[in-house]
Protein backbone atom coordinates (compact mmCIF):
# COMPACT_ATOMS: atom_id res chain seq x y z
CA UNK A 1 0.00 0.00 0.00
CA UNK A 2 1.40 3.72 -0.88
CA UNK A 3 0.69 6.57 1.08
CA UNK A 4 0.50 9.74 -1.19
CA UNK A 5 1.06 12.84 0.45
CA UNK A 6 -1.50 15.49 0.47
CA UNK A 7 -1.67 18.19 -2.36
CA UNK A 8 -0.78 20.88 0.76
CA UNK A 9 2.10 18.89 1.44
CA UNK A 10 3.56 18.53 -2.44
CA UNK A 11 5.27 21.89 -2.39
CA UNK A 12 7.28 20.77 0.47
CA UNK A 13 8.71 17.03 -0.63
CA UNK A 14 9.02 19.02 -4.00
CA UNK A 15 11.43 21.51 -2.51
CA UNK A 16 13.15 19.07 -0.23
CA UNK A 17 13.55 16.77 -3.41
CA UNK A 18 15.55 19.89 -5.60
CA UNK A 19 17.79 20.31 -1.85
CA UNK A 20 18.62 17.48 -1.69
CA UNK A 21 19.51 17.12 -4.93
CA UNK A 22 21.18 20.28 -5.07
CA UNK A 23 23.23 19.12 -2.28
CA UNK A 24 24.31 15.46 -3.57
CA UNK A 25 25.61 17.81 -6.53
CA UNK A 26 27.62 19.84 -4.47
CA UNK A 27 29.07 17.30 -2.70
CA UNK A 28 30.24 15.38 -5.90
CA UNK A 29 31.87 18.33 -7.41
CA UNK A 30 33.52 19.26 -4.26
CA UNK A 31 34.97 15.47 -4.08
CA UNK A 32 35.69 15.28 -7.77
CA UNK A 33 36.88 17.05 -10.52
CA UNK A 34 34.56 15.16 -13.24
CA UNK A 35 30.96 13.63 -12.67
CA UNK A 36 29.26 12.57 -15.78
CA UNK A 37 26.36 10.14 -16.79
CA UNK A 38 25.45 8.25 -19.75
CA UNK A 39 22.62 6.98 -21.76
CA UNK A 40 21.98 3.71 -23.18
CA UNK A 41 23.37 5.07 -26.54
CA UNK A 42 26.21 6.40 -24.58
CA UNK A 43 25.42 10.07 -24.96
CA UNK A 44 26.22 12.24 -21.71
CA UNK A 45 22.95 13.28 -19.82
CA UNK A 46 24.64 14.47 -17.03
CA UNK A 47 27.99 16.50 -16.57
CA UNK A 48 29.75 18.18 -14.08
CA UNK A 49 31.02 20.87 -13.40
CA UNK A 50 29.87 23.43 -16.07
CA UNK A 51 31.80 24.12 -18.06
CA UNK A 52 34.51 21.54 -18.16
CA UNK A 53 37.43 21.98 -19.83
CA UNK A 54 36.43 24.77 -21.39
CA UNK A 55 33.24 23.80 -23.18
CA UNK A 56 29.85 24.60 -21.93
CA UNK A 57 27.96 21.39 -19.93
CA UNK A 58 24.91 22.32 -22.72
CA UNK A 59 27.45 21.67 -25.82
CA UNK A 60 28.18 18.47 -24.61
CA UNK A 61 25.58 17.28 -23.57
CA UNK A 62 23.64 14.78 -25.91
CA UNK A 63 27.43 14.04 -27.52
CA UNK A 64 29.63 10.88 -26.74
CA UNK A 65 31.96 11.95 -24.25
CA UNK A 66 34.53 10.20 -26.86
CA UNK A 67 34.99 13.94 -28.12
CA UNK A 68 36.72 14.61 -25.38
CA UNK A 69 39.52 11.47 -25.23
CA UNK A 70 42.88 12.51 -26.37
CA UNK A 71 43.64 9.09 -28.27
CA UNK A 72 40.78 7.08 -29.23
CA UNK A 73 41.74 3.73 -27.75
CA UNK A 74 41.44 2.46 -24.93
CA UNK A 75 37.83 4.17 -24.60
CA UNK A 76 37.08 4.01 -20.99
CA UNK A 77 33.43 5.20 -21.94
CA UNK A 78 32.76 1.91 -23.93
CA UNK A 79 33.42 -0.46 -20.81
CA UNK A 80 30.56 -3.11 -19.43
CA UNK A 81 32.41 -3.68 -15.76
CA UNK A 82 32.42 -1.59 -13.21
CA UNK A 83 36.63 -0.40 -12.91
CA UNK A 84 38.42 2.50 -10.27
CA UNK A 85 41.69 3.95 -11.11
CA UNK A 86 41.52 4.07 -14.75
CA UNK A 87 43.92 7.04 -15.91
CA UNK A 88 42.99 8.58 -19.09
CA UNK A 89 43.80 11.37 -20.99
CA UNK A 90 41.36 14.41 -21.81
CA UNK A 91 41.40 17.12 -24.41
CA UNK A 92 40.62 21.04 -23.36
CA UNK A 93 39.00 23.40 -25.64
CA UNK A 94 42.20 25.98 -25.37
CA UNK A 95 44.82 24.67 -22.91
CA UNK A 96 46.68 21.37 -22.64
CA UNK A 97 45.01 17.98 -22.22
CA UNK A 98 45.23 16.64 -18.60
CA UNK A 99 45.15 13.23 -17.10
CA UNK A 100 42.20 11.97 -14.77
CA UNK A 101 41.61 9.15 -12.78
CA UNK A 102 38.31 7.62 -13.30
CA UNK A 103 35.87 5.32 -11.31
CA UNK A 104 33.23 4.05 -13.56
CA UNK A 105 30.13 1.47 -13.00
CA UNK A 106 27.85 0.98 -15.62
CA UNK A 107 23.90 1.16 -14.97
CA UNK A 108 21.26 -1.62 -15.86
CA UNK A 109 17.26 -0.91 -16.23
CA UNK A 110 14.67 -2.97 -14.38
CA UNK A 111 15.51 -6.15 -16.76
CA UNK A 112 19.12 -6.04 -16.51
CA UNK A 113 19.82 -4.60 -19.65
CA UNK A 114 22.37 -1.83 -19.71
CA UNK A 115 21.64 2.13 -19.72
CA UNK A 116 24.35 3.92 -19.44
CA UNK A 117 27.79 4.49 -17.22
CA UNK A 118 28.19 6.71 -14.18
CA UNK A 119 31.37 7.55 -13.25
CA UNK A 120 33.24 10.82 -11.75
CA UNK A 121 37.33 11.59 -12.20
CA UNK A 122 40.29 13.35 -10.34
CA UNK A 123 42.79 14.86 -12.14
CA UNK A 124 46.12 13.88 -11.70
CA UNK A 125 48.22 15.16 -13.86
CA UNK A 126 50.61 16.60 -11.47
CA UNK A 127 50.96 13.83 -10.34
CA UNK A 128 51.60 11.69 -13.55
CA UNK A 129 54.43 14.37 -14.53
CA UNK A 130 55.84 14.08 -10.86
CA UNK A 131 56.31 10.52 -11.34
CA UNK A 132 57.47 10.65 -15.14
CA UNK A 133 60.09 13.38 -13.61
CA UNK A 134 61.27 10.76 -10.62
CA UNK A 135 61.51 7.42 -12.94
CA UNK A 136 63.60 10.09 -15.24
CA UNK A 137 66.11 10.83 -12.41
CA UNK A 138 66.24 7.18 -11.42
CA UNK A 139 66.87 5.88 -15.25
CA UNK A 140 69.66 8.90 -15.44
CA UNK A 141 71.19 7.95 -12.10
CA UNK A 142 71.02 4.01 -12.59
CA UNK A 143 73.22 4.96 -16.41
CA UNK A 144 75.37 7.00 -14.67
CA UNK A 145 76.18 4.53 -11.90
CA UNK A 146 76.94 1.95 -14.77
CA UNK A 147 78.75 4.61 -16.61
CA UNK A 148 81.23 5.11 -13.57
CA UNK A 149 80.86 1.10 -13.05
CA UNK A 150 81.90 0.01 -16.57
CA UNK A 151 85.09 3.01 -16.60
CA UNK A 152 86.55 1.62 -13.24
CA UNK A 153 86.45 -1.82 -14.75
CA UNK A 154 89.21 -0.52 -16.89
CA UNK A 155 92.59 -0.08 -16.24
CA UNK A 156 93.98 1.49 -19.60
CA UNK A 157 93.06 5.21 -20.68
CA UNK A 158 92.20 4.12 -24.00
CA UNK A 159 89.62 1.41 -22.46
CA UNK A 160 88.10 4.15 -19.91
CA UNK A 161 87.37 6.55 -22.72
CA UNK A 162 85.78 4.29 -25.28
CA UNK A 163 83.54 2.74 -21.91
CA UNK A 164 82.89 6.34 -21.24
CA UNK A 165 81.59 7.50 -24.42
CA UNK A 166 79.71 3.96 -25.18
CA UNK A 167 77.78 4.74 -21.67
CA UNK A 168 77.00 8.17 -22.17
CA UNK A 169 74.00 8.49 -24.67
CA UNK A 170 71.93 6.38 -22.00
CA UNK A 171 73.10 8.37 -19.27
CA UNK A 172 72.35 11.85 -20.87
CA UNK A 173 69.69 10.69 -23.71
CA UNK A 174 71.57 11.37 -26.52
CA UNK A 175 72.20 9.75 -29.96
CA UNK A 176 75.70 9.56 -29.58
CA UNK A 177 79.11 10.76 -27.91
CA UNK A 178 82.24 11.97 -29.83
CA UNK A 179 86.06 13.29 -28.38
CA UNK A 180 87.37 16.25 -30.44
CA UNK A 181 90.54 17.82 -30.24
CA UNK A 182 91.60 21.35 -32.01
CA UNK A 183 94.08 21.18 -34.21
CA UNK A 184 96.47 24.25 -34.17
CA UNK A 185 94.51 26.40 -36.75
CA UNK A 186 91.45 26.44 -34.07
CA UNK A 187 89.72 23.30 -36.49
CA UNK A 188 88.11 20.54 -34.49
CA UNK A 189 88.88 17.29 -35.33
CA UNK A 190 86.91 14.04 -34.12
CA UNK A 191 89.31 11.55 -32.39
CA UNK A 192 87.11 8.85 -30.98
CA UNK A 193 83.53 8.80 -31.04
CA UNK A 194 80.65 6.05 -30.38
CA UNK A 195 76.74 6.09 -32.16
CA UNK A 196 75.53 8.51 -34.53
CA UNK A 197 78.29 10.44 -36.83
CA UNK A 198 79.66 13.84 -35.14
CA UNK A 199 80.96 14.80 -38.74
CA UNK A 200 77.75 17.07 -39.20
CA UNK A 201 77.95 18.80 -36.59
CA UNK A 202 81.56 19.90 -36.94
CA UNK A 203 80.36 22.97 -39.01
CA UNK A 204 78.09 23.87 -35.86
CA UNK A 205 81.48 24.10 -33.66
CA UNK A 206 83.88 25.86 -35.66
CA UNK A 207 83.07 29.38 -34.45
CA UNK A 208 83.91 28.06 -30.72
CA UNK A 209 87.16 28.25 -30.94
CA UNK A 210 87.92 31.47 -31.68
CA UNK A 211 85.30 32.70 -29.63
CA UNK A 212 86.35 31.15 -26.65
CA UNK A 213 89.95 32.79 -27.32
CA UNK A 214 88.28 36.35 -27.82
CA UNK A 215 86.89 35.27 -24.08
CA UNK A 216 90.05 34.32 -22.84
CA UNK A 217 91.78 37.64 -24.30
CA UNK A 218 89.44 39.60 -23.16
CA UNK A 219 89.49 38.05 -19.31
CA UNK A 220 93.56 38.72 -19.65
CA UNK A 221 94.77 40.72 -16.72
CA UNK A 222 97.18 43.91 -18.45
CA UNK A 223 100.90 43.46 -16.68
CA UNK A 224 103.19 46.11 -16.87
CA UNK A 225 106.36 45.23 -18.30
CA UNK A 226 109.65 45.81 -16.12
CA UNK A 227 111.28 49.43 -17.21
CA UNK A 228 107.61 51.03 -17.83
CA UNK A 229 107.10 52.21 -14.57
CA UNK A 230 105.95 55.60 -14.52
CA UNK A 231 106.29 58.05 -11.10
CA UNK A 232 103.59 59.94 -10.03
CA UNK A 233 104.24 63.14 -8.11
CA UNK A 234 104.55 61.27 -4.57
CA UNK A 235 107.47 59.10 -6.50
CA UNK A 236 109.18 62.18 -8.15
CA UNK A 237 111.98 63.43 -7.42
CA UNK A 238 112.20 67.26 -5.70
């Protein structure tokens, strides 16, 4: 048996209805920086906040929320299961795509069928690039440590430098390592080397050397040569 209330009383579970749902709204947007819902077709009929990433909740609503996916595969809109901590990355209308971590469950009607996905997101991509930045250090530091491993393994100069330039490129990410040495008229010539050719570059460097003389010339102290001293009045004679 159902007890409807009385038409004086509608107003009131009308208004405490739109509070309530007012406040279940606030609350997800305060603990979330993406709340969305789906349709059976998997259109977005619900989307928060407004706007996000710069396009207005009214645009995109009544679109697949595909639009917004930076690559196109893996879709986390087209899963069946419900799945938390799914990172994915989003496109903004202006700035830079960021990275979100999504909880999803998908919904069912009364006979089991689906009808739609509800999920809501936090971004994280702070913390992605924080943790791209520390496995960066770690790769650079583990190369280096075999860099300095590989030299000491070596007792002959000639052995040290070719283990030092063969360990560099994965120590400093680079395509390859060359020695050069300047011959007397300033050119630089490539003595040892280890990956990709130097050759082409050697164009690049030939202004260095006589630049970096100019810089030493000009960093010269002036010394007075014995004989050129000159008196001033408290050194002349009466």
């Amino acid at each position: 048996m159902a007890v409807l209330p009385s038409p004086e009383a509608e107003p009131g579970f009308r208004a405490a209805l739109l509070e309530s749902r007012h406040r279940w709204r606030d609350i997800a947007a305060l603990a979330a920086d993406l709340a969305f819902e789906t349709d059976a077709a998997g259109r977005l009929s619900f989307l928060s906040p407004d706007p996000f990433r710069g396009w207005p909740a009214d645009w995109l609503l009544g679109r697949p929320p595909q639009i917004l996916l930076l690559h196109p595969e893996p879709d986390p809109f087209a899963l069946l299961h419900p799945v938390r901590g799914l990172r994915t990355w989003l496109r903004h209308a202006v700035e830079p795509p960021a990275c979100f971590s999504l909880a999803l469950a998908p919904l069912t009607d009364g006979h089991g069928a689906y009808a739609g996905l509800r999920g809501c997101g936090r971004e994280v991509t702070a913390e992605v690039q924080e943790a791209e930045a520390q496995a960066a250090a770690l790769r650079r530091a583990a190369a280096l440590e075999t860099l300095v491993r590989r030299v000491r393994r070596q007792v002959l100069a000639p052995r040290m430098l070719a283990a030092t330039l063969e360990s560099l490129p994965a120590a400093i990410g680079c395509s390859g390592t060359a020695l050069l040495e300047l011959a007397p008229g300033g050119a630089a010539i490539i003595t040892r080397q280890h990956g990709a050719d130097a050759a082409k570059l050697l164009p690049l460097l030939a202004p260095l050397p006589a630049a970096a003389g100019a810089a030493g010339r000009a960093r010269r102290p002036a010394l007075h040569r014995p004989g050129q001293f000159q008196a001033d009045q408290r050194h002349a004679g009466a």
